[in-house]
N, C-alpha and C. Protein backbone atom coordinates (compact mmCIF):
# COMPACT_ATOMS: atom_id res chain seq x y z
N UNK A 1 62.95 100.96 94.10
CA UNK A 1 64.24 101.58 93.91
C UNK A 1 65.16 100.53 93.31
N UNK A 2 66.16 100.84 92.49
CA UNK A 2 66.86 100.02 91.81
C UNK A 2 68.58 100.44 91.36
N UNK A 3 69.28 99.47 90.82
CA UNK A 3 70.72 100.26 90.98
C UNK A 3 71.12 99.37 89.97
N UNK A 4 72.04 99.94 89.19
CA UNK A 4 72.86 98.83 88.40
C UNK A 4 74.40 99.25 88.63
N UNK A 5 75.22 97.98 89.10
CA UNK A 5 76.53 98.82 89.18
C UNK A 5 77.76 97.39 88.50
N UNK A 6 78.84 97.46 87.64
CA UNK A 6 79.34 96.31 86.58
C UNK A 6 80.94 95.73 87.72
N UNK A 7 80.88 95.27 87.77
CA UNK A 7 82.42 94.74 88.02
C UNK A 7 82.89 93.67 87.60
N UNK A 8 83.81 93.83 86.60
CA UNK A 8 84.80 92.83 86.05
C UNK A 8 83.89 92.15 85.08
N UNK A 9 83.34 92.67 84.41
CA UNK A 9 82.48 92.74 83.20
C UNK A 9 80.84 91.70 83.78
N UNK A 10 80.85 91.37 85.19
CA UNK A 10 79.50 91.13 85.50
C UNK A 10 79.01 92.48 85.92
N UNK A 11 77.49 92.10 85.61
CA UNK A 11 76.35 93.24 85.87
C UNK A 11 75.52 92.74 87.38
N UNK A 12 75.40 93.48 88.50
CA UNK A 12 75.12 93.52 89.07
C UNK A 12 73.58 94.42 89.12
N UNK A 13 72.31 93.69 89.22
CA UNK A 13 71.21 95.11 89.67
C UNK A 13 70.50 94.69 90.57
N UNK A 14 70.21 95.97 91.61
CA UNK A 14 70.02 95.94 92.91
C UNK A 14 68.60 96.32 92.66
N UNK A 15 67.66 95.23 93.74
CA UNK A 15 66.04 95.92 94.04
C UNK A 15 65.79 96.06 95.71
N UNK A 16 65.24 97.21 96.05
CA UNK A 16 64.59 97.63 97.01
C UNK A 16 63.37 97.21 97.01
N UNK A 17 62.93 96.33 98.29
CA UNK A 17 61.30 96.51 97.61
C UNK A 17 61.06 96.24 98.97
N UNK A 18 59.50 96.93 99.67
CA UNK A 18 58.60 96.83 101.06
C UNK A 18 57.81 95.76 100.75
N UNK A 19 57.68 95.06 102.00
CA UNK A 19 57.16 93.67 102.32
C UNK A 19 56.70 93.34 103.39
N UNK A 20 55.59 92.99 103.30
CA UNK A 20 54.91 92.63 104.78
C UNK A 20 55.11 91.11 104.92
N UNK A 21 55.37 90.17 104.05
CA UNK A 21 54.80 89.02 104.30
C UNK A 21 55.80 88.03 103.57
N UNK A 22 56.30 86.82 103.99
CA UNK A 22 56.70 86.22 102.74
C UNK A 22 56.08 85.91 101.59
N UNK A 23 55.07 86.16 101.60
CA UNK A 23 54.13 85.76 100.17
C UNK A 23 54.67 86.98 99.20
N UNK A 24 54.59 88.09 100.09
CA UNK A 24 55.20 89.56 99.04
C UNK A 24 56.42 88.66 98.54
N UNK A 25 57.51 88.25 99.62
CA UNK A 25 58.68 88.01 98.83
C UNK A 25 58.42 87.08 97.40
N UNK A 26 58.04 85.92 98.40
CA UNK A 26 57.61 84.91 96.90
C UNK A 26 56.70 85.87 95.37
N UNK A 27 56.22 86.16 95.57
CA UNK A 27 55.60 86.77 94.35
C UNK A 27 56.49 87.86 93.86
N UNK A 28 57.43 88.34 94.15
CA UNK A 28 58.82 89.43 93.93
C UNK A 28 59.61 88.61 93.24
N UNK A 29 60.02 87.96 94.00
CA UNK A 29 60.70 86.69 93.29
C UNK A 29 60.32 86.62 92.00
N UNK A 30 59.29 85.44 92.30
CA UNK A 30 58.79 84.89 90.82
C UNK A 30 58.69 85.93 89.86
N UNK A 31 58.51 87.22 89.96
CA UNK A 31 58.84 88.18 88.66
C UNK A 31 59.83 88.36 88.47
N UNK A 32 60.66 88.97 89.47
CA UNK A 32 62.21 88.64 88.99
C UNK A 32 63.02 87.76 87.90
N UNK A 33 62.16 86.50 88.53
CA UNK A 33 62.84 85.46 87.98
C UNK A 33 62.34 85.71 86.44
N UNK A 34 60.63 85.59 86.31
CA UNK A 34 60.71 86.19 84.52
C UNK A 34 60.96 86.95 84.03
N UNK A 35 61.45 87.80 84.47
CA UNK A 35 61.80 89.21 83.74
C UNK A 35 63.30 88.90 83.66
N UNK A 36 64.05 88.57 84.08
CA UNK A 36 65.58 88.04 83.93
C UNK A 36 65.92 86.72 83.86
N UNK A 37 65.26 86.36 82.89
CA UNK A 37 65.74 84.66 82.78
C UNK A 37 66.76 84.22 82.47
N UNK A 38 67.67 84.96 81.53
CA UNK A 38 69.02 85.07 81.49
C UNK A 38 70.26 84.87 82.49
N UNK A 39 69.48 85.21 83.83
CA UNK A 39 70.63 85.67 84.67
C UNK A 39 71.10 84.68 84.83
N UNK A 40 72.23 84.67 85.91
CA UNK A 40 72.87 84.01 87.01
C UNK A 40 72.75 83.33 87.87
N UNK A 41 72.23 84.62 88.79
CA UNK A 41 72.01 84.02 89.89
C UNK A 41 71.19 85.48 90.53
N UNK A 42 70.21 85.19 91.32
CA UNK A 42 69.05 85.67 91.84
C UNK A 42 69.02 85.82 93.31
N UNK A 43 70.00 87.08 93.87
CA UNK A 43 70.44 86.37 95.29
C UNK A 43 69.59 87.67 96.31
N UNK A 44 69.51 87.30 97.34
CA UNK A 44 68.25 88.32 97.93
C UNK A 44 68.51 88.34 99.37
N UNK A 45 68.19 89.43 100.22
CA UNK A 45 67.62 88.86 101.80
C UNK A 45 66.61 89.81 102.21
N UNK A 46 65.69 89.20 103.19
CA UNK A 46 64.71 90.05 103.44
C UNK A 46 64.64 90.21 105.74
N UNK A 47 63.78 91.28 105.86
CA UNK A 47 63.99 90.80 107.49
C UNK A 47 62.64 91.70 106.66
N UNK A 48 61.70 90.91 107.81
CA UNK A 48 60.10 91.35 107.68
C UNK A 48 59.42 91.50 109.68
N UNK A 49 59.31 92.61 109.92
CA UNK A 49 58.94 92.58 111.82
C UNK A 49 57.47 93.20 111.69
N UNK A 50 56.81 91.93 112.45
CA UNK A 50 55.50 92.23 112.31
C UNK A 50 55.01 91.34 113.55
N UNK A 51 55.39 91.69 114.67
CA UNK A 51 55.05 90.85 116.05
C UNK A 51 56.07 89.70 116.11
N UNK A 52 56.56 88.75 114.91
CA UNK A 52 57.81 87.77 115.57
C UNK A 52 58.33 88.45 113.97
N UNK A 53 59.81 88.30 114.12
CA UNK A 53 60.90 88.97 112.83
C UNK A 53 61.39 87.74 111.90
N UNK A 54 61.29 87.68 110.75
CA UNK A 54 61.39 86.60 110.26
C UNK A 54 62.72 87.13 108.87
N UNK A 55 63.71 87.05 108.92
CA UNK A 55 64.89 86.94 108.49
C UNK A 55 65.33 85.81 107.43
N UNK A 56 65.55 86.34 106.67
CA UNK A 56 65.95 84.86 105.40
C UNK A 56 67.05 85.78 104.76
N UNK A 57 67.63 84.82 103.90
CA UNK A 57 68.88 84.97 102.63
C UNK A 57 69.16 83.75 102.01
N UNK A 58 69.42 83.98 100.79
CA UNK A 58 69.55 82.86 99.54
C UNK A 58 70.91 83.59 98.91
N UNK A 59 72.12 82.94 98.68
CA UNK A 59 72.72 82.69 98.10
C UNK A 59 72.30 82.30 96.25
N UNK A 60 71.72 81.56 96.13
CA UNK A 60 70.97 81.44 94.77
C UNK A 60 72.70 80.62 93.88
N UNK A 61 73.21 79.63 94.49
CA UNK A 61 74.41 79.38 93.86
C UNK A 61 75.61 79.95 93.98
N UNK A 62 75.48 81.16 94.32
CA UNK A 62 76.68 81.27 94.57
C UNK A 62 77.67 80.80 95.90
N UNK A 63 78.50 80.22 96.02
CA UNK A 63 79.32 79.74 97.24
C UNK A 63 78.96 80.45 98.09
N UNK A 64 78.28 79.22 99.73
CA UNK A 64 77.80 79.82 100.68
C UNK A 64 78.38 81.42 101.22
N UNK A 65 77.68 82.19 102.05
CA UNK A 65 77.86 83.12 102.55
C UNK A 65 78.27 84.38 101.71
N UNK A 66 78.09 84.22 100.51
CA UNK A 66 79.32 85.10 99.67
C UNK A 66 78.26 86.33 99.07
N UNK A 67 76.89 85.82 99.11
CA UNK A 67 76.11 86.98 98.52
C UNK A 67 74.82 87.44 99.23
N UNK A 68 74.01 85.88 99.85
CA UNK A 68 72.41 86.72 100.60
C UNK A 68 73.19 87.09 102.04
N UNK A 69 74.39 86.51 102.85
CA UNK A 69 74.57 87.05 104.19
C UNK A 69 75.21 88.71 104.01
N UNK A 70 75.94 88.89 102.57
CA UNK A 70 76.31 90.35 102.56
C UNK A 70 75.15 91.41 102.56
N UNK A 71 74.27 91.31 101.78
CA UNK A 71 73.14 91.42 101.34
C UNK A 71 72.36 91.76 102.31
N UNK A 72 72.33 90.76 103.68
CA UNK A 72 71.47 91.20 104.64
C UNK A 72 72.41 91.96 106.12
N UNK A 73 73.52 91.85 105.25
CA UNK A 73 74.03 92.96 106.31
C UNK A 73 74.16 94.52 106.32
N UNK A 74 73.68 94.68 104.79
CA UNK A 74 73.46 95.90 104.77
C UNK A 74 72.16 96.28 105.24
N UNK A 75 70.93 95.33 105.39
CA UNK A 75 69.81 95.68 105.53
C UNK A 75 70.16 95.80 107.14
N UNK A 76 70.88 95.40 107.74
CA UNK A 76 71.07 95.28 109.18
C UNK A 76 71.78 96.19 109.34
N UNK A 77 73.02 97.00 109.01
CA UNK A 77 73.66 98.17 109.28
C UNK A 77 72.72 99.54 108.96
N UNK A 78 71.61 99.10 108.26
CA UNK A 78 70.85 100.32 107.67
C UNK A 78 69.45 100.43 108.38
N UNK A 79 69.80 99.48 109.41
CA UNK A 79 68.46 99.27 110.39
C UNK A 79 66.70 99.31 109.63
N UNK A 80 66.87 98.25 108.87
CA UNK A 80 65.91 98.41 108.06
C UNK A 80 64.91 97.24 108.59
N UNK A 81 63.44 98.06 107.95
CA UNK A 81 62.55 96.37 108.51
C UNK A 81 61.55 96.35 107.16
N UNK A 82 60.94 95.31 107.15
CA UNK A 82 59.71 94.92 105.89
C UNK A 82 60.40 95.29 104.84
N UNK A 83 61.56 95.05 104.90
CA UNK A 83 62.48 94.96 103.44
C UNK A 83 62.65 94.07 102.33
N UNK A 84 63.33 93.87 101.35
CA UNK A 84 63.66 92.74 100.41
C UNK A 84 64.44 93.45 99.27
N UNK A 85 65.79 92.78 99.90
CA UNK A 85 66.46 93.33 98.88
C UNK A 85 66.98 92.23 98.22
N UNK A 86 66.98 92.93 96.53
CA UNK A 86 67.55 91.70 95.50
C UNK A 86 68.60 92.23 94.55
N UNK A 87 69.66 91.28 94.44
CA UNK A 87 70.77 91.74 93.70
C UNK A 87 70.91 90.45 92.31
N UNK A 88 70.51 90.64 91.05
CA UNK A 88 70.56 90.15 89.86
C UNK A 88 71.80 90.22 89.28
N UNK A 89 72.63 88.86 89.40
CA UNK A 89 73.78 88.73 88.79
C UNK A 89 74.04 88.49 87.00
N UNK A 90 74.36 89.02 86.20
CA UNK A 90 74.43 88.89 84.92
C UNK A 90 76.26 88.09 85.06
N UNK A 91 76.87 87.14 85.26
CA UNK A 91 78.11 86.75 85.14
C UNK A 91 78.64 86.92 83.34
N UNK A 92 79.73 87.81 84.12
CA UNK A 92 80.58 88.44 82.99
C UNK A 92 82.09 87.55 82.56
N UNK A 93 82.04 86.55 83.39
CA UNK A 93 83.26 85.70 82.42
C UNK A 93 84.27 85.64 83.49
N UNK A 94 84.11 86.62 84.51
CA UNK A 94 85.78 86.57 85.48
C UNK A 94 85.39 86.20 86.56
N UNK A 95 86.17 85.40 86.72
CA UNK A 95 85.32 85.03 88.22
C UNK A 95 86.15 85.88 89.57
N UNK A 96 85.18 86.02 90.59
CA UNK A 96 85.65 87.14 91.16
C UNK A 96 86.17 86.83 92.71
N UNK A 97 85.60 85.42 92.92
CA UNK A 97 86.45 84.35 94.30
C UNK A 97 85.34 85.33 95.03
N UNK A 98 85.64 84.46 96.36
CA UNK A 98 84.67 84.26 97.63
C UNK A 98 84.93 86.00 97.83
N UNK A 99 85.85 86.10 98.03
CA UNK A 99 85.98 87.40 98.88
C UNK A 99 85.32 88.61 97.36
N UNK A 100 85.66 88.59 96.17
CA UNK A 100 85.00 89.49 95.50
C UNK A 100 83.66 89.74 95.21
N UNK A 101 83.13 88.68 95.29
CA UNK A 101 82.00 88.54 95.23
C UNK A 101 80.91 88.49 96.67
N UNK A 102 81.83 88.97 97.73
CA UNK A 102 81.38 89.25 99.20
C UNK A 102 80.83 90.85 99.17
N UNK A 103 82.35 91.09 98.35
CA UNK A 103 82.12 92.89 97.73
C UNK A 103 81.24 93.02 96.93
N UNK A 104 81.49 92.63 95.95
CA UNK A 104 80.27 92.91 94.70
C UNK A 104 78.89 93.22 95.65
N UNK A 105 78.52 91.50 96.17
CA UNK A 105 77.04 91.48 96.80
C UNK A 105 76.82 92.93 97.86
N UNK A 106 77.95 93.10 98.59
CA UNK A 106 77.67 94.46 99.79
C UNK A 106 77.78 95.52 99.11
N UNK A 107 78.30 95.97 97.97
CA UNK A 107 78.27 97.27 97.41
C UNK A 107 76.82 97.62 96.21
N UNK A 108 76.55 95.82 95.85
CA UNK A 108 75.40 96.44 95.21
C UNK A 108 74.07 96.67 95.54
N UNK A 109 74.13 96.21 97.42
CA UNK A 109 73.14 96.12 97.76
C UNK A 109 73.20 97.88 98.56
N UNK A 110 74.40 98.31 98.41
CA UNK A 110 74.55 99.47 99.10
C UNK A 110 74.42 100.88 98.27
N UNK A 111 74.38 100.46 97.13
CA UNK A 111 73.92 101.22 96.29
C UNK A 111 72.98 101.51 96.11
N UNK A 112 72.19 101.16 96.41
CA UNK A 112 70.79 101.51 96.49
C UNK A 112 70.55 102.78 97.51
N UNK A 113 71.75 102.86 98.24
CA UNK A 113 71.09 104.20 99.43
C UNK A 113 72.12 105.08 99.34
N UNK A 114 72.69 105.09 98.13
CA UNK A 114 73.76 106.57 97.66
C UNK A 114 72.80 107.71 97.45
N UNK A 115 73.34 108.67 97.64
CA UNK A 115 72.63 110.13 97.86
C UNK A 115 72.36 110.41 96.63
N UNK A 116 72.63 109.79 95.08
CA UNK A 116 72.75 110.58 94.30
C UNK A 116 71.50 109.94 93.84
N UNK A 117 70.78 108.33 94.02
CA UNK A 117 69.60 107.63 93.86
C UNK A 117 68.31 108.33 93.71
């Protein structure tokens, strides 16, 4: 599942993807990363429960807390598990400060579970 949503002339696109393992993540990743070499910044979080729960988030550059902790709070309000979600920043020129880019990261990761998807 996937989402593209623009603010302030950056492009934001959102991936859904099921994961058992960090190896899934790592190999998600690494395509990501070739298929958008262009980007930004590559920011993600995953929670994977499979007997112990193993929880990560990457920022990917952008100023701490501002994009993988939003990121995995939607996966946490949405009670989700063996997840990995990734949000591909295309930076559009404006910069959007800690707090916009808190938004950006939580709305594009929330886009992904609009009814209209």
């Amino acid at each position: 599942m996937q989402s593209l949503i623009e603010i302030k002339k950056s492009k934001f696109y959102s991936y859904l993807y099921n994961v058992n393992s960090a190896n899934d993540v790592a190999k998600i990743l690494e395509n990501l990363k070739k298929e958008h070499k262009k980007a930004t910044h590559i920011c993600y979080a995953y929670k994977i429960v499979d007997g112990v729960e193993i929880v990560k988030f990457s920022d990917d550059g952008e100023p701490g807390g501002t994009a993988g902790r939003p990121i995995l709070n939607v996966i946490e309000k949405k009670n989700l598990k063996n997840v990995l979600i990734c949000v591909v920043r295309y930076f559009g020129g404006i910069k959007l400060g800690a707090g916009g880019l808190v938004r950006a990261y939580s709305k594009s990761a929330s886009s992904l579970f609009l009814e209209e998807k």
